[in-house]
N, C-alpha and C. Protein backbone atom coordinates (compact mmCIF):
# COMPACT_ATOMS: atom_id res chain seq x y z
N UNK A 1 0.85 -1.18 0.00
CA UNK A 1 0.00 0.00 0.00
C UNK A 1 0.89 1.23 0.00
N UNK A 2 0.42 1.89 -0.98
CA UNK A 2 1.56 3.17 -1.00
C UNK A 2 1.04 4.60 0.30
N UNK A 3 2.20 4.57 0.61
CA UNK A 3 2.02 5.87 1.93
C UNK A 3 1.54 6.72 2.17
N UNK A 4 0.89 7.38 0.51
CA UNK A 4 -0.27 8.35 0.35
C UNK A 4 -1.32 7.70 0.63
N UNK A 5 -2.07 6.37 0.41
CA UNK A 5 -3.45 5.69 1.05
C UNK A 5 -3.23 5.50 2.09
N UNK A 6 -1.83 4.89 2.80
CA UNK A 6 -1.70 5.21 4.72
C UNK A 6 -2.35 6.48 5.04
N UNK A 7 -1.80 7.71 4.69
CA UNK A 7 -2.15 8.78 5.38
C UNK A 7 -3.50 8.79 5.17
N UNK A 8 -4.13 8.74 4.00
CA UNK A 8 -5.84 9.16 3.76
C UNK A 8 -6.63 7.95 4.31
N UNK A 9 -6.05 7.27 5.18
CA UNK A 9 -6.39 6.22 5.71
C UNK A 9 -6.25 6.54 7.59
N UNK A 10 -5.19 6.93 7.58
CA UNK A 10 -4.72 7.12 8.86
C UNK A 10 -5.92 9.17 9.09
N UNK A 11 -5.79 10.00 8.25
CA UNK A 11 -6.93 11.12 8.68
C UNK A 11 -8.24 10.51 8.32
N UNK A 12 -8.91 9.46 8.07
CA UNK A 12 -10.01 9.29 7.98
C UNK A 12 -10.66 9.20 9.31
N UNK A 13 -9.53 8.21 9.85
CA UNK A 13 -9.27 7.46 11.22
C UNK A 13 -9.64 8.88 12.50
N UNK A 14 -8.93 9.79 12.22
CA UNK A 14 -8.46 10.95 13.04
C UNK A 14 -9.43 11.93 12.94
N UNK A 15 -10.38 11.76 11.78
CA UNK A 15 -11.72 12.75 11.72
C UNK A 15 -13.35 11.85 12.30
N UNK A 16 -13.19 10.96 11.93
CA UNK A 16 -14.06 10.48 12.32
C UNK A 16 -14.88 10.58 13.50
N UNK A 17 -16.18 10.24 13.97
CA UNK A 17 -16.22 10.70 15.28
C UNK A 17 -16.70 9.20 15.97
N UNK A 18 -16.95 8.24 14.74
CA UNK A 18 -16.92 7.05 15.62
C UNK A 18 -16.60 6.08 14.40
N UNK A 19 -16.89 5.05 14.03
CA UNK A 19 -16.58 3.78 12.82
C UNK A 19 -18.14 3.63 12.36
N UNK A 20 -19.35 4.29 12.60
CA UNK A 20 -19.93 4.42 11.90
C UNK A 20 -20.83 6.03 11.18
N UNK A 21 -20.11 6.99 11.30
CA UNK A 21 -20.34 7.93 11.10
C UNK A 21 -19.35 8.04 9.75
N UNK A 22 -19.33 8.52 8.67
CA UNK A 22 -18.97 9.09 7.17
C UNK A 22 -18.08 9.83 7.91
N UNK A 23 -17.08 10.38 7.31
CA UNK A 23 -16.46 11.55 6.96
C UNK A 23 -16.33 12.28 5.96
N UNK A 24 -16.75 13.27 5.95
CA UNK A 24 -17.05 13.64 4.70
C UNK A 24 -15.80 14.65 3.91
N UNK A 25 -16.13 14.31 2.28
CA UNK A 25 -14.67 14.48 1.52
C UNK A 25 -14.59 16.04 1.55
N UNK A 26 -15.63 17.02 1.96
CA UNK A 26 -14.95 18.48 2.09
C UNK A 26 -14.11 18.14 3.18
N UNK A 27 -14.32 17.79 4.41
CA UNK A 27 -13.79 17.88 5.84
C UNK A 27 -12.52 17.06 5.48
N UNK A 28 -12.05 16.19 5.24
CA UNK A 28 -10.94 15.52 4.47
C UNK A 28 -10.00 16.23 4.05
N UNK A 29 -10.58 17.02 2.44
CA UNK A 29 -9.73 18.22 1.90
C UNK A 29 -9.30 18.97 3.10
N UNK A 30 -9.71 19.89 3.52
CA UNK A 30 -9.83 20.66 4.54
C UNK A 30 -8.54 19.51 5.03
N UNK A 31 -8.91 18.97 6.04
CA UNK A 31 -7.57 18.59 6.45
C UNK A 31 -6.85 18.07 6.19
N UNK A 32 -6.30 17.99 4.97
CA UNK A 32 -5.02 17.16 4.51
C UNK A 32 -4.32 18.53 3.10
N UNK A 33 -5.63 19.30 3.07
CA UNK A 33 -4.71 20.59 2.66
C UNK A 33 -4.66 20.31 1.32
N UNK A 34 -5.45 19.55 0.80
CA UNK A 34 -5.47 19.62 -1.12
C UNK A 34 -7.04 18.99 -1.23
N UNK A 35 -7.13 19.50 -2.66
CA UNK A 35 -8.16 19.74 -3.04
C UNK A 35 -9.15 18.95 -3.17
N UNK A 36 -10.67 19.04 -2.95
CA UNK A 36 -11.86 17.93 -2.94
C UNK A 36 -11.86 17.00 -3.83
N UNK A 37 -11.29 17.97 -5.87
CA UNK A 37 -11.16 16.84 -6.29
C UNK A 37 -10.15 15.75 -6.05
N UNK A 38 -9.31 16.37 -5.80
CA UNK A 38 -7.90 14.96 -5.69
C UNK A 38 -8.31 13.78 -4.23
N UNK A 39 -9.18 14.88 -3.23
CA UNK A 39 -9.48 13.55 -2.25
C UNK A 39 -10.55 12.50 -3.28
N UNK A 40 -11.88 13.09 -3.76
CA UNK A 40 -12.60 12.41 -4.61
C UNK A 40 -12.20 10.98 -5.10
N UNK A 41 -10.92 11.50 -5.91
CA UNK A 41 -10.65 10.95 -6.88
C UNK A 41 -9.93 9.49 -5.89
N UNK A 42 -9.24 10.39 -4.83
CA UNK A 42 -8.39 9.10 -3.73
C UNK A 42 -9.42 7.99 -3.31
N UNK A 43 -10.48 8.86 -3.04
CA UNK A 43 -11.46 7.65 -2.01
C UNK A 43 -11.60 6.81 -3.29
N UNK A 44 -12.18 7.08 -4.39
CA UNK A 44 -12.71 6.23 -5.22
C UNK A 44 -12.01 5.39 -5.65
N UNK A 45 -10.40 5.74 -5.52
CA UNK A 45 -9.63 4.53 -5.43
C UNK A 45 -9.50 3.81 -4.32
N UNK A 46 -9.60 4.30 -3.17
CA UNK A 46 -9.40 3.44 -2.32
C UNK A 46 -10.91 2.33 -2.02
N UNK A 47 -11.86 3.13 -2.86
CA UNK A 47 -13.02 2.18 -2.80
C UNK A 47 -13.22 0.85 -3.55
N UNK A 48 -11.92 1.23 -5.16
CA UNK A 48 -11.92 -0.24 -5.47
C UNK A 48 -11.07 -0.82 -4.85
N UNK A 49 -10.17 -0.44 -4.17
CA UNK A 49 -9.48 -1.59 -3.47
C UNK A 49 -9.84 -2.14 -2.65
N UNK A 50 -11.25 -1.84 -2.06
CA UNK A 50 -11.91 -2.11 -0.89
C UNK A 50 -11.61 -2.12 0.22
N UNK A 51 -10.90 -0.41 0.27
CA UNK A 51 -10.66 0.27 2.10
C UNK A 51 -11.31 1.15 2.50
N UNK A 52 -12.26 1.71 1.90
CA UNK A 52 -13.57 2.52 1.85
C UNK A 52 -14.93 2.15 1.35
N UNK A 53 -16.02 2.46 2.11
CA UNK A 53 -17.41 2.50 1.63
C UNK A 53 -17.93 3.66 0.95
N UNK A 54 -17.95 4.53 -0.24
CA UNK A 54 -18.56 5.94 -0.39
C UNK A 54 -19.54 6.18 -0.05
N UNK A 55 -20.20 6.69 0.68
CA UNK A 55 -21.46 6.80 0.40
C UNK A 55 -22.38 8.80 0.46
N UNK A 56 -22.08 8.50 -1.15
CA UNK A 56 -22.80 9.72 -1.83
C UNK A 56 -23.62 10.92 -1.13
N UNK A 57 -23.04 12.15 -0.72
CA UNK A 57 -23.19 13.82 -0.38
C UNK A 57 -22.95 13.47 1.43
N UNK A 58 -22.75 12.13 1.84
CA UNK A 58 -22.13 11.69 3.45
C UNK A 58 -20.67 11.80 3.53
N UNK A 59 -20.02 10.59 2.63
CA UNK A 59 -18.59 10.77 2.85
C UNK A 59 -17.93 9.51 3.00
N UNK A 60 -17.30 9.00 3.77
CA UNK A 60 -16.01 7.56 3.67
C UNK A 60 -16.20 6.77 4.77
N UNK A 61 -16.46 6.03 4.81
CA UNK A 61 -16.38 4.82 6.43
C UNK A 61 -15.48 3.53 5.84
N UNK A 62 -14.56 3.01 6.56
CA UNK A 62 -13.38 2.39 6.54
C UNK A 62 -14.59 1.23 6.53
N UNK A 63 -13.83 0.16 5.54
CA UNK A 63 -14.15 -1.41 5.21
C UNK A 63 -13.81 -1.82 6.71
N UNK A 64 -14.08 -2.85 6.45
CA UNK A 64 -13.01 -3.85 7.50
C UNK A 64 -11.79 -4.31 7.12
N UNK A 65 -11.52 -4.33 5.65
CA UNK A 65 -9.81 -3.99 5.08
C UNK A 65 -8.95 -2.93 5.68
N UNK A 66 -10.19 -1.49 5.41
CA UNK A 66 -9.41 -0.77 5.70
C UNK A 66 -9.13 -0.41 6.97
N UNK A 67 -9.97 -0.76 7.97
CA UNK A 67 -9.77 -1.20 9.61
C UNK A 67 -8.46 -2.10 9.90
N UNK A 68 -8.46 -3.06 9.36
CA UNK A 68 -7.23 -3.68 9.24
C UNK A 68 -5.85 -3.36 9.11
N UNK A 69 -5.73 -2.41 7.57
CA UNK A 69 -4.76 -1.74 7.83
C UNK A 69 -4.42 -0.38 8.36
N UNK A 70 -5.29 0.41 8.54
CA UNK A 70 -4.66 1.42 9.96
C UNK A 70 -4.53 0.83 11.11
N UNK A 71 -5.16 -0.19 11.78
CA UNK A 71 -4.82 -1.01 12.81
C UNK A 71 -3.06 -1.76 12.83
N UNK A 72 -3.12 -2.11 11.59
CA UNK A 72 -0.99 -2.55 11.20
C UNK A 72 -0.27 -1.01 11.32
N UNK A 73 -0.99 -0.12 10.95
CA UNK A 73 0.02 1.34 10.46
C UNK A 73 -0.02 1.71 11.84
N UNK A 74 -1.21 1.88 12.83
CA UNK A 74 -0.90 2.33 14.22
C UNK A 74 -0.46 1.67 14.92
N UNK A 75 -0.52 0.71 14.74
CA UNK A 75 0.48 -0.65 15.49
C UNK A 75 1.86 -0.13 15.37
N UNK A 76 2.62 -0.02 14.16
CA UNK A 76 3.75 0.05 13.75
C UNK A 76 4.40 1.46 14.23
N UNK A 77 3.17 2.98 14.39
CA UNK A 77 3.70 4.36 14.75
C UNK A 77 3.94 3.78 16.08
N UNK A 78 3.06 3.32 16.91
CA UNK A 78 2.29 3.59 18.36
C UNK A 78 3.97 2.89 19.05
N UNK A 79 4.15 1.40 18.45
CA UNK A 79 5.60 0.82 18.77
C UNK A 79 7.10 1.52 18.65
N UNK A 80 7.07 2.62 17.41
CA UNK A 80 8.34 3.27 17.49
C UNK A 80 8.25 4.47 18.39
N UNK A 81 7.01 4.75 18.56
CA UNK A 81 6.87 5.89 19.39
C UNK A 81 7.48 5.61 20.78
N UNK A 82 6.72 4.35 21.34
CA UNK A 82 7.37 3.77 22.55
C UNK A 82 8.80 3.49 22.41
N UNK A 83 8.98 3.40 21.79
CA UNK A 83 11.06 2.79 21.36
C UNK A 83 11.73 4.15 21.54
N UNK A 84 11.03 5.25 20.79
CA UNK A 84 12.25 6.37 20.66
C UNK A 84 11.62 7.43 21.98
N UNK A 85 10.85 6.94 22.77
CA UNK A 85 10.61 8.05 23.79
C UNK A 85 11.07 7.26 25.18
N UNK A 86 10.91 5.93 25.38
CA UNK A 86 11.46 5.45 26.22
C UNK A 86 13.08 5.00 25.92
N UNK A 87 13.42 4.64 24.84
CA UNK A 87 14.64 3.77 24.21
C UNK A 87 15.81 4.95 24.28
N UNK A 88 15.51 5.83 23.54
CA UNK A 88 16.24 7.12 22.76
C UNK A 88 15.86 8.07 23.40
N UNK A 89 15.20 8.79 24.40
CA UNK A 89 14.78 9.75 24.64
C UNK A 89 14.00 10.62 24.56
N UNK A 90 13.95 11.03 23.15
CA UNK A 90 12.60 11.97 22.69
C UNK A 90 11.43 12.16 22.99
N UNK A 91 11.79 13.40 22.59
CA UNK A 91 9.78 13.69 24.00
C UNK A 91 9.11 13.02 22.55
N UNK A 92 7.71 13.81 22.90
CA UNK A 92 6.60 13.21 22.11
C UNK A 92 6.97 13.74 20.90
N UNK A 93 6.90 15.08 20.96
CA UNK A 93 6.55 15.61 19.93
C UNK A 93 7.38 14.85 18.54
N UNK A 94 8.94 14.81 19.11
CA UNK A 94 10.12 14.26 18.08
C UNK A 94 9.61 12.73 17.98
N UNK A 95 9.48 12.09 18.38
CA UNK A 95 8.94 10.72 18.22
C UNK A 95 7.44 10.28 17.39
N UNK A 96 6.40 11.34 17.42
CA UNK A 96 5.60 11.36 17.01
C UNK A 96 6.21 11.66 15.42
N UNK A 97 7.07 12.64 14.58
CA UNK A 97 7.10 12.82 13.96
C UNK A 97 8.29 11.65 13.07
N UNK A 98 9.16 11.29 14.29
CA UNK A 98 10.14 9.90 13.41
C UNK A 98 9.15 8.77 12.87
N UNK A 99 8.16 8.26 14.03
CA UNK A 99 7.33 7.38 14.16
C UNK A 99 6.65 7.59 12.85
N UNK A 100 6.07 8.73 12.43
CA UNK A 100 5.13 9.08 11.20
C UNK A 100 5.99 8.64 9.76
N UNK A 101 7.61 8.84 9.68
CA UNK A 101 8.08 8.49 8.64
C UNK A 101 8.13 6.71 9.08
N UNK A 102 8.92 6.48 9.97
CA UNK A 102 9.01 4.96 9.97
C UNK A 102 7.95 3.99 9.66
N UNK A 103 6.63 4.57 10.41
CA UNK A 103 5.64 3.36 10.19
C UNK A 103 5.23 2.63 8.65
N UNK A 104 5.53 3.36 7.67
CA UNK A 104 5.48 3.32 6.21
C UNK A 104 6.48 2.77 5.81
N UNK A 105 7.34 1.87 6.47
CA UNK A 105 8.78 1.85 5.93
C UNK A 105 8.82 0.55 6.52
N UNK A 106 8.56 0.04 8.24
CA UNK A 106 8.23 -0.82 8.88
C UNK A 106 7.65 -2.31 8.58
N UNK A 107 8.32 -3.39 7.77
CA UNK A 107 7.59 -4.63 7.48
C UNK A 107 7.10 -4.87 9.13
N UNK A 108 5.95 -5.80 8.92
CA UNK A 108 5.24 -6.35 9.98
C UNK A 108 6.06 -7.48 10.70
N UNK A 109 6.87 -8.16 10.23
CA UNK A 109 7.64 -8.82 10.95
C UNK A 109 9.23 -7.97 11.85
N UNK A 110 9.33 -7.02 11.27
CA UNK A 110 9.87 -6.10 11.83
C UNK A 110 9.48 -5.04 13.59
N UNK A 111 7.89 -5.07 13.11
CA UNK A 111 7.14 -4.53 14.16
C UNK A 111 6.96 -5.72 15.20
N UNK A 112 6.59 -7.02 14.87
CA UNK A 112 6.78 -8.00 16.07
C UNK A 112 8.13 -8.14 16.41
N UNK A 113 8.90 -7.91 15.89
CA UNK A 113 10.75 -8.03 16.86
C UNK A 113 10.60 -7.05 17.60
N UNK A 114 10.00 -5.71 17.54
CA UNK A 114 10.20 -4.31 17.99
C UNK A 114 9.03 -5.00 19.04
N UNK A 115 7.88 -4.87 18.93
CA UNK A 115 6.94 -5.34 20.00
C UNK A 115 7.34 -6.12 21.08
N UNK A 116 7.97 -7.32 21.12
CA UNK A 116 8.76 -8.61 21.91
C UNK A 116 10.35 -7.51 22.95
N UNK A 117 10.91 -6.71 21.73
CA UNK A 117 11.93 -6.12 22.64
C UNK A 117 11.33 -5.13 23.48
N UNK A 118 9.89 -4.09 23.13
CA UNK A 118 9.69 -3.81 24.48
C UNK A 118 8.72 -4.15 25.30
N UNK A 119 8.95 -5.46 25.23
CA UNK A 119 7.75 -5.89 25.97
C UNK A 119 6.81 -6.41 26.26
N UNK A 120 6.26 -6.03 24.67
CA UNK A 120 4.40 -6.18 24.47
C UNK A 120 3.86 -5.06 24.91
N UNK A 121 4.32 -3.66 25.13
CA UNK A 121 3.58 -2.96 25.64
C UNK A 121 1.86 -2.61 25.08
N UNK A 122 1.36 -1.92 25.84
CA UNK A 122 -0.45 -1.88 25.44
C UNK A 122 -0.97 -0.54 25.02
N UNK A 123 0.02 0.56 25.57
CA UNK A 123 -0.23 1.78 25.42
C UNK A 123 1.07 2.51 25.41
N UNK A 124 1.14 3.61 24.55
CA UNK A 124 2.46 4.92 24.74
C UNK A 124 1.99 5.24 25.64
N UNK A 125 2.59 6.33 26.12
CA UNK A 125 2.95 7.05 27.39
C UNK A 125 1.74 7.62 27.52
N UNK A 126 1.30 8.21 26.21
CA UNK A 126 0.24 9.23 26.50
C UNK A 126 -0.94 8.35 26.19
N UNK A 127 -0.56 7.33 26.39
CA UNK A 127 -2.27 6.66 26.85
C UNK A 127 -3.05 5.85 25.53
N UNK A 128 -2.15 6.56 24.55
CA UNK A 128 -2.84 5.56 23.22
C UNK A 128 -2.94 4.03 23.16
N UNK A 129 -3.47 3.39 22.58
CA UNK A 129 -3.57 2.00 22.65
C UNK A 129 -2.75 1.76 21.61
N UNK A 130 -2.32 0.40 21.93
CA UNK A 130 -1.33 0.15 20.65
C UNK A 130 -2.07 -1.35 20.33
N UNK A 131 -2.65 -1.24 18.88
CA UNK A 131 -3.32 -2.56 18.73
C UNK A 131 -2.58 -3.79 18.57
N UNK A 132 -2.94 -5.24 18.55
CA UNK A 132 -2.55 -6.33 19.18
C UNK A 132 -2.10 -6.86 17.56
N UNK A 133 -1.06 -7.49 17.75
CA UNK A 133 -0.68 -8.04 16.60
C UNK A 133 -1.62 -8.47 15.60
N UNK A 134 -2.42 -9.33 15.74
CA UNK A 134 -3.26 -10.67 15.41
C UNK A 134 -4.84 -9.55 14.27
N UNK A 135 -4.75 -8.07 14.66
CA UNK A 135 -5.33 -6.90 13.85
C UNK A 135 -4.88 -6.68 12.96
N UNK A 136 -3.70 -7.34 12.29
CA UNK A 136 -3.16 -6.77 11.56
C UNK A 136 -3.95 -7.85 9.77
């Protein structure tokens, strides 16, 4: 999956106000800072790949594909986050932003070596959940 459908995958996630409420593709644009048509055009791809539902003047609700994979992509931030703020130091803020390039870069067997070295942890610091392997 290329790293541009992570992200429009990962703000769908971040606008939403629950897993069955739309998000809708102005509010999208709006936050990702380019234009309605180019989100348009994204969802409708991501609808044949089947990581989106459209549904017409509402907006986007994640498949259960696409539940799946932001569940691997936050798996993969949520774990380096814990690595470089407990491991390395970095406050949030710097870790939040390494974490954002790495997770895209991160094979899944990579993220279970990283998971096992710290731990298994369940949550970062600041309380996020870090989902369970077996989501992925």
């Amino acid at each position: 999956m290329s790293e541009s459908t992570e992200m429009y995958l990962l703000r769908v996630v971040q606008l939403r106000e629950d897993a069955q409420t739309p998000v809708s593709l102005s509010r999208l644009a709006e936050a990702m800072a380019i234009s309605p048509v180019s989100v348009n055009e994204m969802c409708h791809k991501m609808m044949d790949k089947g990581l989106v539902t459209y549904i017409p003047y509402k907006g986007v609700l994640l498949t259960a594909g696409g539940e799946a994979q932001i569940s691997s992509l936050l798996r993969r931030r949520r774990l380096w986050v814990v690595f470089l703020e407990e491991k390395l130091g970095l406050d949030e803020v710097q870790a939040e932003a390494v974490a954002c390039q790495l997770e895209h870069v991160t094979p899944c067997e990579v993220a279970d070596r990283l998971d096992a070295y710290l731990g298994y942890p369940r949550t970062t610091a600041q309380g996020r959940p870090i989902p369970p392997q077996h989501a992925q």
